[in-house]
C-alpha atoms as a PDB file:
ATOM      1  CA  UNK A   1       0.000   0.000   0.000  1.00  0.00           C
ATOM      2  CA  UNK A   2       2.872   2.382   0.866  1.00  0.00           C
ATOM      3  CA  UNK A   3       4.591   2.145  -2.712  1.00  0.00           C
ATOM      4  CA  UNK A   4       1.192   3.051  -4.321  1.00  0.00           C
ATOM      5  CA  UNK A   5       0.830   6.284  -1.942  1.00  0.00           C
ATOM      6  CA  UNK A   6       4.105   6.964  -3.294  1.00  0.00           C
ATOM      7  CA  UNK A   7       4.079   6.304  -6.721  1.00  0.00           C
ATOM      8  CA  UNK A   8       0.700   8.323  -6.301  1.00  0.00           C
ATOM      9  CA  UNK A   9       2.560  11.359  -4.280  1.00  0.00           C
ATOM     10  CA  UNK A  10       5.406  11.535  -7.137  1.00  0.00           C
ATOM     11  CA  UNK A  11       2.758  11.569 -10.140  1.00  0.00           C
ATOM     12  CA  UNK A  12       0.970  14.544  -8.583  1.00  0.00           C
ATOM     13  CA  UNK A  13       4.111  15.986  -7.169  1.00  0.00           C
ATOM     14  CA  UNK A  14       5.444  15.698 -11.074  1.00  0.00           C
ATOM     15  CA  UNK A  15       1.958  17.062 -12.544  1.00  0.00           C
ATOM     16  CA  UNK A  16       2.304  19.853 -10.786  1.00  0.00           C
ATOM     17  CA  UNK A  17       5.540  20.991 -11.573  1.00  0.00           C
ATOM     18  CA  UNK A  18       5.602  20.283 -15.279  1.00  0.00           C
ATOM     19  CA  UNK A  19       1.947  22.426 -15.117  1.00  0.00           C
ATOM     20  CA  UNK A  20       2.800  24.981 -12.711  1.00  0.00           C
ATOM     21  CA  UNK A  21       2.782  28.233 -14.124  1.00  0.00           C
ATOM     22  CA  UNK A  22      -0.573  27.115 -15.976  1.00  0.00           C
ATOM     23  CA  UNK A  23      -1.785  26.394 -12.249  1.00  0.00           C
ATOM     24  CA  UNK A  24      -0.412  29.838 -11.264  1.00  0.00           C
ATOM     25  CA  UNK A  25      -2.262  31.115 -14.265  1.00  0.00           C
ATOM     26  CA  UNK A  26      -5.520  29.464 -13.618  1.00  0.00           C
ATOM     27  CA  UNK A  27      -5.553  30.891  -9.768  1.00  0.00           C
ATOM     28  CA  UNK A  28      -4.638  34.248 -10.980  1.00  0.00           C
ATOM     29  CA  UNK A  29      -7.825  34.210 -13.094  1.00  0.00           C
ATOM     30  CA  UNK A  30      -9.745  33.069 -10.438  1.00  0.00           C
ATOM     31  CA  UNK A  31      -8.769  35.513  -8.289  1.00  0.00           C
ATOM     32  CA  UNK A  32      -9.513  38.280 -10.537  1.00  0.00           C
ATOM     33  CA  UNK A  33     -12.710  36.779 -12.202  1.00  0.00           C
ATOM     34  CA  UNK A  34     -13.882  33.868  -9.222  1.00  0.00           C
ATOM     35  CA  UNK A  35     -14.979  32.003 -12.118  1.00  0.00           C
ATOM     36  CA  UNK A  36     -13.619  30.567 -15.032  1.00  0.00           C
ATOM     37  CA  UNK A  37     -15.907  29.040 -18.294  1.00  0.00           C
ATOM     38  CA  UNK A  38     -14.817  26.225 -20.302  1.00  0.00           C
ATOM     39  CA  UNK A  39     -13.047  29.066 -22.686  1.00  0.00           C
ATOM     40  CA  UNK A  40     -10.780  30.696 -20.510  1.00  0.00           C
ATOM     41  CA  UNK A  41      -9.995  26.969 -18.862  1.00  0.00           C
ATOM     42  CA  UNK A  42      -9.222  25.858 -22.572  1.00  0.00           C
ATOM     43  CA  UNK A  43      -6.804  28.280 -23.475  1.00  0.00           C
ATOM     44  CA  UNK A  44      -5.332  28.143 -20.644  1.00  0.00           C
ATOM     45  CA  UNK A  45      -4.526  23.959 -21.216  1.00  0.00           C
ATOM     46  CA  UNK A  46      -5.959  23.886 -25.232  1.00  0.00           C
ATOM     47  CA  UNK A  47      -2.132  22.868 -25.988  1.00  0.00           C
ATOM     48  CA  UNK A  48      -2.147  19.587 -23.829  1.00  0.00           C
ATOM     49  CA  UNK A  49      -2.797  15.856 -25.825  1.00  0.00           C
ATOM     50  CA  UNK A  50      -5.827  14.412 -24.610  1.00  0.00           C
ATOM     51  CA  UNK A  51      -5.807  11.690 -22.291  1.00  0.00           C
ATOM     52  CA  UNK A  52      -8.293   9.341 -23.523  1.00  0.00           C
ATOM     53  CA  UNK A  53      -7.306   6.218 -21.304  1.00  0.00           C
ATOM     54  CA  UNK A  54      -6.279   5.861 -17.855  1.00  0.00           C
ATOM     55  CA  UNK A  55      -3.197   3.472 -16.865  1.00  0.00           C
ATOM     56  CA  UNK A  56      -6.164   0.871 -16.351  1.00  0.00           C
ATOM     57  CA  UNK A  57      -7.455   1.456 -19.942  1.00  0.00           C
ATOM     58  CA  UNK A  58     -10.811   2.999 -18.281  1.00  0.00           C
ATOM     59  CA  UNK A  59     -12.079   6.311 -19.848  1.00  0.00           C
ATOM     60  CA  UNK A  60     -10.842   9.146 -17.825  1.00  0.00           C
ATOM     61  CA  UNK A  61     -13.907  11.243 -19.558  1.00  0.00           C
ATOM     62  CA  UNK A  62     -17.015   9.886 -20.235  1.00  0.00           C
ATOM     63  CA  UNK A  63     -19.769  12.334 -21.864  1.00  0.00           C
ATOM     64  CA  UNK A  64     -23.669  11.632 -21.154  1.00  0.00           C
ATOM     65  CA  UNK A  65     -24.957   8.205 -21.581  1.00  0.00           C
ATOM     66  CA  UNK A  66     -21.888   6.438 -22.043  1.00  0.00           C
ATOM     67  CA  UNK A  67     -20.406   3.487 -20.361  1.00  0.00           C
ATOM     68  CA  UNK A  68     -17.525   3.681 -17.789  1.00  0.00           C
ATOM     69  CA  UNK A  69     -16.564   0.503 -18.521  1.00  0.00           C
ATOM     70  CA  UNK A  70     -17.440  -2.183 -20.579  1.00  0.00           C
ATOM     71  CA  UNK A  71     -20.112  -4.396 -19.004  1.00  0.00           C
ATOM     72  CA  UNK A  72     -18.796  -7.614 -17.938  1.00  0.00           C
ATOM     73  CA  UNK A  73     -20.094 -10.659 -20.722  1.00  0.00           C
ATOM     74  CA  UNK A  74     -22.152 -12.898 -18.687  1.00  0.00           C
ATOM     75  CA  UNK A  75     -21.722 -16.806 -19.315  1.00  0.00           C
ATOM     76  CA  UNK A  76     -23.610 -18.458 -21.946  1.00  0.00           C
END
């Protein structure tokens, strides 16, 4: 359990340093505006590749009325 906290505790620790001055950018706009639309969020991180899969191959975003996961086949 304690090497997944950590291999957890690096990604994040990574994620946010590759991203920071986005990060810094996003809470500077929030502080000015207190909101931020899907616009300003996009161009903000519009440059990024999409991350379709998780390390699990699970859908990290899943739009209305479609499946997390696959169902599981049930036996014949």
């Amino acid at each position: 359990v304690r090497a997944i906290i950590d291999k957890a505790y690096d990604r994040a620790t990574e994620v946010l340093t590759t991203h920071r001055d986005r990060l810094v950018a996003l809470a500077e706009k929030l502080v000015a505006e207190e909101t931020v639309d899907s616009e300003g969020f996009e161009s903000l991180f519009s440059d990024l590749p999409p991350k379709d899969l998780n390390n699990h191959g699970i859908p990290t975003v899943v739009g209305p009325g479609q499946p997390i996961a696959e169902p599981n086949p049930q036996p014949a």
